[in-house]
Protein backbone atom coordinates (compact mmCIF):
# COMPACT_ATOMS: atom_id res chain seq x y z
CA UNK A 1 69.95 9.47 158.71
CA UNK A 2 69.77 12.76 160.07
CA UNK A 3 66.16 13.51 161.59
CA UNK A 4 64.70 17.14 161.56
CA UNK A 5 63.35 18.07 165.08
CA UNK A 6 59.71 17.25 164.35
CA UNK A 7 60.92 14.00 162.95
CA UNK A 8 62.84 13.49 166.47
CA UNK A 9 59.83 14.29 168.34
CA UNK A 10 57.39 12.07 166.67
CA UNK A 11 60.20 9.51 167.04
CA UNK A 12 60.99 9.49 170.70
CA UNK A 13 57.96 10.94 172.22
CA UNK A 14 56.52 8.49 174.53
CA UNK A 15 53.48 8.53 176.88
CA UNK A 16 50.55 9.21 174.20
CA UNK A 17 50.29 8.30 170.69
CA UNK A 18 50.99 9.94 168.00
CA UNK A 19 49.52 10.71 164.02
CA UNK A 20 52.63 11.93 161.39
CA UNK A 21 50.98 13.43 158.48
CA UNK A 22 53.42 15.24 155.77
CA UNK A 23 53.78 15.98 152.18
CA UNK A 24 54.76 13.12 150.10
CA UNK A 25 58.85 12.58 150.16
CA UNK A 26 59.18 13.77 153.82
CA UNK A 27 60.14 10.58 155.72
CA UNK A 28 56.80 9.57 157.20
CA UNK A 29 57.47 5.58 156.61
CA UNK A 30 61.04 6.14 157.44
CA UNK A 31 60.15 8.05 161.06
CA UNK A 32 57.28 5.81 161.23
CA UNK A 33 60.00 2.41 161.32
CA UNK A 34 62.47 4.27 163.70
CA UNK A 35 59.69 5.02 166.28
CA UNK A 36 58.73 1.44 165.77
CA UNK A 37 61.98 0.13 165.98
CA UNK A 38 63.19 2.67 169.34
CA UNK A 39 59.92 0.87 170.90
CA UNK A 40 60.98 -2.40 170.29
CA UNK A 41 64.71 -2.19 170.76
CA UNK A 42 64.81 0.38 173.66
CA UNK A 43 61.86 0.43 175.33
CA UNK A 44 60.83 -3.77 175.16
CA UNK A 45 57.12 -3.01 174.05
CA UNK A 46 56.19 -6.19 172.14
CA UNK A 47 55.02 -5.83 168.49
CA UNK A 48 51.76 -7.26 169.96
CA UNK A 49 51.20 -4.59 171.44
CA UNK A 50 51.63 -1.90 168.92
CA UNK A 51 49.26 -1.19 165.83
CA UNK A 52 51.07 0.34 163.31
CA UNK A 53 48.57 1.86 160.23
CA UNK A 54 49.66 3.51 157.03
CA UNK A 55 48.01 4.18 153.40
CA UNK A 56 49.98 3.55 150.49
CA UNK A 57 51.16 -0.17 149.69
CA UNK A 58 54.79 1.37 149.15
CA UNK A 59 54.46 1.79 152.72
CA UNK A 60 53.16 -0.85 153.54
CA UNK A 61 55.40 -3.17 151.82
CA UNK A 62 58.40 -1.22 153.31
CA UNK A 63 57.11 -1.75 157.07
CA UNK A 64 56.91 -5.40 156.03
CA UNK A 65 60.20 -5.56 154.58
CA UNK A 66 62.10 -3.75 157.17
């Protein structure tokens, strides 16, 4: 996938955390997993140390799946 800069940003930005709020459509679960999975795979943060929140079951259920 190609990421726009913002999406980039909220992807591989490290030292603080972070909120990604867009319009509907825009990639939010999809940037949200990538950050999530950069932390994991790249960095070796644990997933018990990361709270990951979102708002629609859609998202939810992708996080879940993926």
């Amino acid at each position: 996938m190609k990421w726009s800069g913002n999406q980039l940003k909220a992807i591989e930005g490290r030292g603080s955390d972070i909120i990604v709020s867009a319009a509907a459509g825009s990639g939010k679960t999809a940037v949200l997993i990538q950050r999530l999975k950069s932390l994991v795979t790249d960095d070796g943060v644990s997933l018990d140390e990361v709270l990951v929140a979102t708002f629609t079951n859609a998202a939810a259920a992708e996080l879940k799946e993926r």
